[in-house]
N, C-alpha and C. Protein backbone atom coordinates (compact mmCIF):
# COMPACT_ATOMS: atom_id res chain seq x y z
N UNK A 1 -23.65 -11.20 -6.42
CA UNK A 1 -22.70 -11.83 -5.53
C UNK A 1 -21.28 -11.48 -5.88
N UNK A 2 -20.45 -11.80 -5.19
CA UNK A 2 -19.16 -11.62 -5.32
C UNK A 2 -18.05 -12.63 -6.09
N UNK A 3 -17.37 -12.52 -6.60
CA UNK A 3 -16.54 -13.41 -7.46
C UNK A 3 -15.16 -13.38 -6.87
N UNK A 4 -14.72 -14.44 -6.48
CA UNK A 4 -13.48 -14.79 -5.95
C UNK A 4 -12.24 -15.35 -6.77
N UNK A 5 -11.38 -14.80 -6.71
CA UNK A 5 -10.02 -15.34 -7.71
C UNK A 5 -8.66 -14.78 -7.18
N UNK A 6 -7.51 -16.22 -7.49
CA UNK A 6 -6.66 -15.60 -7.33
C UNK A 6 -5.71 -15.67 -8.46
N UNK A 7 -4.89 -14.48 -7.97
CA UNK A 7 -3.63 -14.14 -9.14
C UNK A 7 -2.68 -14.53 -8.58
N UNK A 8 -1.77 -14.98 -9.26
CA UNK A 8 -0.45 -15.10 -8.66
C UNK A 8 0.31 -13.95 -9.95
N UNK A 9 1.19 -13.61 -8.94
CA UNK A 9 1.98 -12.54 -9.22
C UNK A 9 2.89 -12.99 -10.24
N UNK A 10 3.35 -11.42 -10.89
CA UNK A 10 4.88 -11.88 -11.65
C UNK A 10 6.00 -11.60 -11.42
N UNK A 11 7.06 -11.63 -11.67
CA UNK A 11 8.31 -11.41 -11.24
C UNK A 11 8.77 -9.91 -11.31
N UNK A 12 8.87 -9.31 -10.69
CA UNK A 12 9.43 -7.50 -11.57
C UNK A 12 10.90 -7.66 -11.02
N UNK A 13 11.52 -6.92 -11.62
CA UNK A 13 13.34 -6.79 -11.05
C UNK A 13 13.06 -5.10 -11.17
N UNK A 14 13.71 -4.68 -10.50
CA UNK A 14 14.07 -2.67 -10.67
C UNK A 14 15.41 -2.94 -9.86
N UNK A 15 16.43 -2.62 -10.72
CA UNK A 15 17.66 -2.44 -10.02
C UNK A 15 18.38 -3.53 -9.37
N UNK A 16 17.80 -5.02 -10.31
CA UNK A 16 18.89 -5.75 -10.08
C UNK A 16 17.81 -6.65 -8.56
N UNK A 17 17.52 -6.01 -7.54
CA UNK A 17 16.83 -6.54 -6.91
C UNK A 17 15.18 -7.31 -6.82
N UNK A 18 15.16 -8.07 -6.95
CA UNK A 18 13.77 -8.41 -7.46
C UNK A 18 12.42 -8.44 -6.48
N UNK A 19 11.21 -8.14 -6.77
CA UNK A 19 10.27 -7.90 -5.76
C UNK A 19 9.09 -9.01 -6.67
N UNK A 20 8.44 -9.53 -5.97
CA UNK A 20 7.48 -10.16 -6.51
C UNK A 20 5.75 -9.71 -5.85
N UNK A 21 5.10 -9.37 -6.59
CA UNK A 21 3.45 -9.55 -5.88
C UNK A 21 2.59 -10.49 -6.31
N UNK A 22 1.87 -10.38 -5.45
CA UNK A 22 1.05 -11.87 -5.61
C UNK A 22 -0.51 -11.09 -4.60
N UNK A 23 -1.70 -11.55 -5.16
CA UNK A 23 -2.50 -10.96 -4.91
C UNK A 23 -3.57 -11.99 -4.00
N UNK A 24 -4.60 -12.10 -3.02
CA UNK A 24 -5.29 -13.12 -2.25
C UNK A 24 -6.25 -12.72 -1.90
N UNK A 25 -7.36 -13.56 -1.91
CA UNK A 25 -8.96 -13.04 -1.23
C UNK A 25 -9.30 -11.78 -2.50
N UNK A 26 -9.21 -12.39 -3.91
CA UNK A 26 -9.81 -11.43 -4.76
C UNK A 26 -11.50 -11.05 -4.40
N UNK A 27 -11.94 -10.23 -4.63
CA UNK A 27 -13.22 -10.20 -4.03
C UNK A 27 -14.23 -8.76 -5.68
N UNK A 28 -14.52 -8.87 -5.98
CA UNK A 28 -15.64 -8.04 -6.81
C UNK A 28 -16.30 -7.81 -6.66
N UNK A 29 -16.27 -6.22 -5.88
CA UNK A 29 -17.59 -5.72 -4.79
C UNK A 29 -18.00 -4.84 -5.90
N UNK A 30 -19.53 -4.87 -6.46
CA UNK A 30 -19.95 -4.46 -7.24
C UNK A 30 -20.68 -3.04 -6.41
N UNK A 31 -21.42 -3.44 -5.09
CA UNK A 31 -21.88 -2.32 -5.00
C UNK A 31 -20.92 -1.03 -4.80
N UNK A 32 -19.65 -1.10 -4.11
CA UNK A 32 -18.49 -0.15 -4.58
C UNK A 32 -17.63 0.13 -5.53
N UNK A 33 -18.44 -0.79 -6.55
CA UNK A 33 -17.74 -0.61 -8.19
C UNK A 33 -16.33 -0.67 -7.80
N UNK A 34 -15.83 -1.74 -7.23
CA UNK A 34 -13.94 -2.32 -6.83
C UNK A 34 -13.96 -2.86 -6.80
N UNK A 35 -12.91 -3.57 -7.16
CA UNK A 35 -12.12 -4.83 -6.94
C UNK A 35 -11.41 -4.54 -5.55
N UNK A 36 -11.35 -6.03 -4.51
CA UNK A 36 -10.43 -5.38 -3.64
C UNK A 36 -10.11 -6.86 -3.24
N UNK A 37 -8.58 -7.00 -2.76
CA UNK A 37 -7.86 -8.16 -2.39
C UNK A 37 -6.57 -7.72 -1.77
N UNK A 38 -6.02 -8.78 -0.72
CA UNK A 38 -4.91 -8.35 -0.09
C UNK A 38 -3.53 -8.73 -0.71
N UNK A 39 -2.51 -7.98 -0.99
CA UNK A 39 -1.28 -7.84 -1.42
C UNK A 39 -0.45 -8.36 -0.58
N UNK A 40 0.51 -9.41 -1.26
CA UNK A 40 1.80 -9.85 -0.43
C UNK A 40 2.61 -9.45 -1.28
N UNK A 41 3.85 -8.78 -0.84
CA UNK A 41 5.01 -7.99 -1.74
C UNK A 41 5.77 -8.94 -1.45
N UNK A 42 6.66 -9.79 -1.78
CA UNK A 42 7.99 -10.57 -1.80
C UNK A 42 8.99 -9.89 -1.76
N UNK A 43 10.00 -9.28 -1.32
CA UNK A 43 11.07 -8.36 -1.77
C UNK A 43 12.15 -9.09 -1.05
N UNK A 44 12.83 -10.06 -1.26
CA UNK A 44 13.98 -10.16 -0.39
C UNK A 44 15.58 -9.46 -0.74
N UNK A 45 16.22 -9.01 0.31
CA UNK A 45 17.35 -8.15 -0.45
C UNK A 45 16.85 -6.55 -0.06
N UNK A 46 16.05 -6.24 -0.37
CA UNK A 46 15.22 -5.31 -0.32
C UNK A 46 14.59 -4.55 1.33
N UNK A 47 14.63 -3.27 1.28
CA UNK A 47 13.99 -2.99 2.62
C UNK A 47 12.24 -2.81 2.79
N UNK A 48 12.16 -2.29 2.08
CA UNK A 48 10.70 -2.01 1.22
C UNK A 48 10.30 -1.57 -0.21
N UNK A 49 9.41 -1.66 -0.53
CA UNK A 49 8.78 -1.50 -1.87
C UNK A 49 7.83 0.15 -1.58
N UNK A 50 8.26 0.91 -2.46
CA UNK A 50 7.37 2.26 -2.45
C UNK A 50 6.07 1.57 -3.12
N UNK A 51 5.02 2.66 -2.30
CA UNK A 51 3.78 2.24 -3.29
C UNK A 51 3.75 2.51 -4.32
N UNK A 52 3.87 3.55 -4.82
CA UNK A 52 4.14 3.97 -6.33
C UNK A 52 4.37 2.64 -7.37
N UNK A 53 5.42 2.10 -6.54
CA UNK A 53 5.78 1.15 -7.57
C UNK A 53 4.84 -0.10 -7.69
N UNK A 54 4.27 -0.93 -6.41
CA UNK A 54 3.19 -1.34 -6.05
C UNK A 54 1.51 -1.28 -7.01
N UNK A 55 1.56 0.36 -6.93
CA UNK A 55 0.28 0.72 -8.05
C UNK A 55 0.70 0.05 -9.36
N UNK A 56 1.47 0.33 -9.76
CA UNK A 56 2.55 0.48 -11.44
C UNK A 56 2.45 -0.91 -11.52
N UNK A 57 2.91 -2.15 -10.72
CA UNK A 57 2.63 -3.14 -11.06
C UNK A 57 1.44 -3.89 -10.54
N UNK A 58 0.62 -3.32 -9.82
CA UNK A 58 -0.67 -4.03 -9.92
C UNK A 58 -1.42 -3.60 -10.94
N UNK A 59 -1.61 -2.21 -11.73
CA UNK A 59 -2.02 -1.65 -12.89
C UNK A 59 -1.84 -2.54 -14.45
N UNK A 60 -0.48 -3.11 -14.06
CA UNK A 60 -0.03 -3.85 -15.40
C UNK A 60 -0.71 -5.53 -15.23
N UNK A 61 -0.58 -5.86 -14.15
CA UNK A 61 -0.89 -7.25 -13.56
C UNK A 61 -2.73 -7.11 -14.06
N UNK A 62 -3.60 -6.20 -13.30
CA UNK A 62 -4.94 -6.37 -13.70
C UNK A 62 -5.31 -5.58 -15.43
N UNK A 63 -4.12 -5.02 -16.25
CA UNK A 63 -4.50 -4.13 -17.22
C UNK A 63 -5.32 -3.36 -16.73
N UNK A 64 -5.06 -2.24 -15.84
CA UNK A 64 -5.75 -1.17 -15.07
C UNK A 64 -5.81 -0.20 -16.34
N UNK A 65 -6.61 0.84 -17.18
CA UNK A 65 -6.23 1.57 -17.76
C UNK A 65 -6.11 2.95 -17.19
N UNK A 66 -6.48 3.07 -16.07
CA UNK A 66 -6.32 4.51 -15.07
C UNK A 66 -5.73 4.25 -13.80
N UNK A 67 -4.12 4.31 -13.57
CA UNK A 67 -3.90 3.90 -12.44
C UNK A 67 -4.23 4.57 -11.32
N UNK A 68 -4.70 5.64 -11.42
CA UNK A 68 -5.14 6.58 -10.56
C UNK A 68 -6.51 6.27 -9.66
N UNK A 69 -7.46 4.89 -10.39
CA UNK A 69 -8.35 4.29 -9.36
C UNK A 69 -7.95 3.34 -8.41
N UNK A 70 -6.12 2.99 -8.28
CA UNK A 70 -5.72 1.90 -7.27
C UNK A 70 -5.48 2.53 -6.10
N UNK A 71 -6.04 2.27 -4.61
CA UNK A 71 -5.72 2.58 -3.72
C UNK A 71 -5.10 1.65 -3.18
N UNK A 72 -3.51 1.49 -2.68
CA UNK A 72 -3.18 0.78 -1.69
C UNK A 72 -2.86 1.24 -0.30
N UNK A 73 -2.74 0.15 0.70
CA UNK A 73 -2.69 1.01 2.26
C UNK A 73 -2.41 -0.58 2.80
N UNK A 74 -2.07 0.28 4.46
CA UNK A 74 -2.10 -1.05 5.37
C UNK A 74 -0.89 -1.92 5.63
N UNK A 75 0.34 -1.49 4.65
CA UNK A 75 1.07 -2.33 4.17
C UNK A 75 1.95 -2.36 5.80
N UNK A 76 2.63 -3.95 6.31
CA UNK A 76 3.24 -3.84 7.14
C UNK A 76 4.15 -5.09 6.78
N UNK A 77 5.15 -5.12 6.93
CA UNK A 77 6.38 -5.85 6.60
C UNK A 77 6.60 -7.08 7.80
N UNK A 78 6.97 -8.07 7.13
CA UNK A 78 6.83 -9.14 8.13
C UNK A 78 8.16 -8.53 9.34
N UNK A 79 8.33 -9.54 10.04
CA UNK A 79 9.58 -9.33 11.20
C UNK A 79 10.97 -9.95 10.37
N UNK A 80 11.87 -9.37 10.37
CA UNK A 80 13.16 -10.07 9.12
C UNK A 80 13.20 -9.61 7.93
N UNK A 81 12.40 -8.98 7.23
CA UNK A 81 11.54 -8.36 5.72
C UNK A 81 11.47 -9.50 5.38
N UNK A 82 11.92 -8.80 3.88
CA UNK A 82 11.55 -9.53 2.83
C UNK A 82 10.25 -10.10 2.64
N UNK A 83 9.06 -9.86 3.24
CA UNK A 83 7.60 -10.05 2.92
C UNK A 83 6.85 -8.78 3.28
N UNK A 84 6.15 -8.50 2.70
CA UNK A 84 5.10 -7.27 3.48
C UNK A 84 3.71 -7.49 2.76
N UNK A 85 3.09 -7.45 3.66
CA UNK A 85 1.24 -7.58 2.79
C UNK A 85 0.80 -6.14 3.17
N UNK A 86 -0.43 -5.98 2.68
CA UNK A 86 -1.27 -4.92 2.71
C UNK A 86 -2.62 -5.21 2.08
N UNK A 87 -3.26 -4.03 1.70
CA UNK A 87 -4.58 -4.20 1.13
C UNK A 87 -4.54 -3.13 0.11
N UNK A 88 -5.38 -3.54 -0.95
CA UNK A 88 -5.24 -3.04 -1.90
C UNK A 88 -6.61 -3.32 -2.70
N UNK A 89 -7.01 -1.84 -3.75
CA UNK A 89 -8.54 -1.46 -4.20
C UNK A 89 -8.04 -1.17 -5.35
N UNK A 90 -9.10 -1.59 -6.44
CA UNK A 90 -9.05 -1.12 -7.83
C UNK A 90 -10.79 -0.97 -8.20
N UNK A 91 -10.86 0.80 -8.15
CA UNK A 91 -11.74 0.85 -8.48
C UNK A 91 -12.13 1.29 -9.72
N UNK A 92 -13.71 1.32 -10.66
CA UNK A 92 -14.16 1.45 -11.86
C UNK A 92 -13.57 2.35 -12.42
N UNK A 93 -13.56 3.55 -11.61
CA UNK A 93 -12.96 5.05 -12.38
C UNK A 93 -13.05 5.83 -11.20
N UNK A 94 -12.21 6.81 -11.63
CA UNK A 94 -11.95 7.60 -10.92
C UNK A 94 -13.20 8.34 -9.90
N UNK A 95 -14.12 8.58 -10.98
CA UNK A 95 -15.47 9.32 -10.23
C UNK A 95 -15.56 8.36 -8.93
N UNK A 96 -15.74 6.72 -9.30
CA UNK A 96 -16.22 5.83 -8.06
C UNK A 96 -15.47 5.95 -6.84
N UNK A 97 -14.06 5.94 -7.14
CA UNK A 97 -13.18 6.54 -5.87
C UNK A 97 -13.50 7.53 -4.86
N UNK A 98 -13.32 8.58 -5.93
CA UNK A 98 -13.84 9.70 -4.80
C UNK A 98 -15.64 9.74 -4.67
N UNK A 99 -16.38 8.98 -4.60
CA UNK A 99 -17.38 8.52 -3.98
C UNK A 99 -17.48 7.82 -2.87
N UNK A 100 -16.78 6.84 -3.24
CA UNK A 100 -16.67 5.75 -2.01
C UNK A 100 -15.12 5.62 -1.39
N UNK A 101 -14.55 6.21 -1.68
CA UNK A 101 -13.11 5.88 -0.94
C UNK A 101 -13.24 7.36 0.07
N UNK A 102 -12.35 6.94 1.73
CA UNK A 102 -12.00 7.87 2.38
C UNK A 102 -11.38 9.03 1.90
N UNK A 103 -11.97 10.60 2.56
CA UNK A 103 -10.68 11.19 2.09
C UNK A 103 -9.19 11.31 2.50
N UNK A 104 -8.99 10.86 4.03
CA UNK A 104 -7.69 10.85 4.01
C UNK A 104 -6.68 9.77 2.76
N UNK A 105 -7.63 8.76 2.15
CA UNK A 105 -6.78 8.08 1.54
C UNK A 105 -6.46 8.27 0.02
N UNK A 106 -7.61 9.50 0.03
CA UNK A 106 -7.87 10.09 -1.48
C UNK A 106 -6.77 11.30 -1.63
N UNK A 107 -6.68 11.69 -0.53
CA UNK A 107 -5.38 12.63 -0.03
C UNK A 107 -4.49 12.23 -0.45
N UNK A 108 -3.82 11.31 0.03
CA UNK A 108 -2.55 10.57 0.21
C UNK A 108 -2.27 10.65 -1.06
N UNK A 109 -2.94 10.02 -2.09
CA UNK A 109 -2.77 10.23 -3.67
C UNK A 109 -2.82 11.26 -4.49
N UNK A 110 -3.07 12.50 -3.83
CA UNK A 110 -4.01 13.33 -4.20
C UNK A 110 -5.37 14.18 -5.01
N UNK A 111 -6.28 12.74 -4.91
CA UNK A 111 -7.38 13.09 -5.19
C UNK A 111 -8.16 14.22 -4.90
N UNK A 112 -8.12 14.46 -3.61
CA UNK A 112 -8.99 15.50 -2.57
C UNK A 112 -7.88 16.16 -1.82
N UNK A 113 -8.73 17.60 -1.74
CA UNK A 113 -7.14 18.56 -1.29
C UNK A 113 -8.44 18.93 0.18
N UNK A 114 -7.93 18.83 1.27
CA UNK A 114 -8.04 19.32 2.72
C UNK A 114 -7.85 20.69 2.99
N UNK A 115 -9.24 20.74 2.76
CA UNK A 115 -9.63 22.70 4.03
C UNK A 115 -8.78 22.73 5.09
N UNK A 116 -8.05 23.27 5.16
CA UNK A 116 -6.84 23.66 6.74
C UNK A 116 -7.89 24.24 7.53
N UNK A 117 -8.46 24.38 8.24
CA UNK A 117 -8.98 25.79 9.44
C UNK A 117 -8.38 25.59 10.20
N UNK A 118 -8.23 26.88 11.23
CA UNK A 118 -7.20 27.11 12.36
C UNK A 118 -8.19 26.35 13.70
N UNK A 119 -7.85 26.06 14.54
CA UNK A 119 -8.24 25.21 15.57
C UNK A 119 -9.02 26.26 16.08
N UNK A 120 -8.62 27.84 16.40
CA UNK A 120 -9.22 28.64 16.60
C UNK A 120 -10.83 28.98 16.26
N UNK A 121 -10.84 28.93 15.12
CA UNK A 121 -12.08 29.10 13.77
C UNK A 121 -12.79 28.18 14.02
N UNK A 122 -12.47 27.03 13.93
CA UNK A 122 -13.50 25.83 14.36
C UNK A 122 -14.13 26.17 15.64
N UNK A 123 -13.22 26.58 16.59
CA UNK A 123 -14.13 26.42 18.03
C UNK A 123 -14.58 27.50 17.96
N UNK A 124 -14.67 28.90 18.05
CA UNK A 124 -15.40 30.47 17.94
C UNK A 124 -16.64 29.70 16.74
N UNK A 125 -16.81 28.99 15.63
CA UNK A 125 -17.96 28.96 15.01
C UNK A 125 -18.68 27.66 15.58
N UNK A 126 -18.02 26.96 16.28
CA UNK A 126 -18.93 26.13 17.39
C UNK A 126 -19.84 26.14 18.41
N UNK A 127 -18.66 27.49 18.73
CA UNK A 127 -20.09 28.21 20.50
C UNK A 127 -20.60 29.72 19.53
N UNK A 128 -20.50 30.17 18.50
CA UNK A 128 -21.36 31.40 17.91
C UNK A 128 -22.93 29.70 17.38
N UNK A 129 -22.51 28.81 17.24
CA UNK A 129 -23.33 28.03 16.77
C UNK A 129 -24.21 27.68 18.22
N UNK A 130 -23.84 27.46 19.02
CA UNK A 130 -24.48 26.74 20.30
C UNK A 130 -25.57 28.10 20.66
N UNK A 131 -25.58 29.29 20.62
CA UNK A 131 -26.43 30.14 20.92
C UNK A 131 -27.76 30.34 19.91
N UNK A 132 -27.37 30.01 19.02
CA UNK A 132 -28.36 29.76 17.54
C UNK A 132 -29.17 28.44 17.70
N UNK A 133 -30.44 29.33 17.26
CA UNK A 133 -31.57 27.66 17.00
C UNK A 133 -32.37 27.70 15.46
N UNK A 134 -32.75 26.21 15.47
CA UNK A 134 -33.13 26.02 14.41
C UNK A 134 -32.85 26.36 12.84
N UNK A 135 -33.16 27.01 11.93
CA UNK A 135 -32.92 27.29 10.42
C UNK A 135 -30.86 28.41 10.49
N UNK A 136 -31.27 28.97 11.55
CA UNK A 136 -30.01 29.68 11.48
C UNK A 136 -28.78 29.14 12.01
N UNK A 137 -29.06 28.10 12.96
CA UNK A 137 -27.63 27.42 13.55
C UNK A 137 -27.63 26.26 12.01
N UNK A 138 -28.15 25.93 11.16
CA UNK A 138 -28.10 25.54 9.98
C UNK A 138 -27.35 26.13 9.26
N UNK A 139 -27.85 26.63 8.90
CA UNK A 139 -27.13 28.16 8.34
C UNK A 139 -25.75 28.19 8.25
N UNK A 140 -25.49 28.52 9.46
CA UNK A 140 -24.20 28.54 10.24
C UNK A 140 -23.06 27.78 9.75
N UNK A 141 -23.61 26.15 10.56
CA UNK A 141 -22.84 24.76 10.60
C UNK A 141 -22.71 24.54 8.89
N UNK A 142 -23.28 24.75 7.60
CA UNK A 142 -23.39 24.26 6.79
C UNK A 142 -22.47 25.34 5.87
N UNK A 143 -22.40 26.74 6.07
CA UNK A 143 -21.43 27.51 5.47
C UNK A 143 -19.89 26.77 5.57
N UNK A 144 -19.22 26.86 4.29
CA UNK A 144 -17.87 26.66 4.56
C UNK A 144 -17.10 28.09 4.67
């Protein structure tokens, strides 16, 4: 089952301006080896909070020892600032990430680097594929 808890955040200052997080709906999803709960950033004064900094102090807040398994996303800032929530993942290790996490979001961090193909390439090995049957349109579709 899942284990529920909450944190309340601590105070960080960077530059005089202070941002606070505070964490809600802790949740301990074992079968995705993560932790995952939604983030409220406090920042008043402030326009936004980079994630970077976000990771850095949720890393210190849970004693993360690899910050490189926190994914955050989602984040949208109230109307007026000074609040913004989002969602936010701390997973086992790194391996579990790039298992179960998207790759665009594994991207973003750069976990996983994206095959470019030309729009061209895709469609010419789409219809050379549509004339092909069975073991060889396999073949085909499964070559990178």
């Amino acid at each position: 089952g899942a284990r529920h808890r909450e944190f309340v955040g601590y105070l960080f200052t960077m530059a005089d301006k202070a941002c606070r997080i505070r964490t809600r709906k802790f949740i301990t999803n074992r079968l995705m080896q993560r932790k995952q709960f939604v983030i409220d950033v406090l920042h008043p004064g402030r326009p936004n909070v980079p994630k970077s900094e976000i990771i850095e102090k949720i890393a210190k807040m849970y004693d993360v020892k690899d910050p490189e398994g926190i994914i955050v996303f989602g984040f949208r800032t109230q109307f007026g600032g000074g609040k913004t929530t989002g969602f936010g993942l701390i997973y086992d290790s790194v391996v579990a990430a790039k298992k179960f996490e998207h790759k665009y979001r594994l991207a973003r961090v750069n976990l996983f680097n994206h095959e470019r193909k030309s729009r061209k390439q895709i469609k010419e090995r789409k219809n050379r594929a549509k004339k092909l049957r069975g073991g060889k349109k396999a073949a085909l579709t499964t070559k990178k």
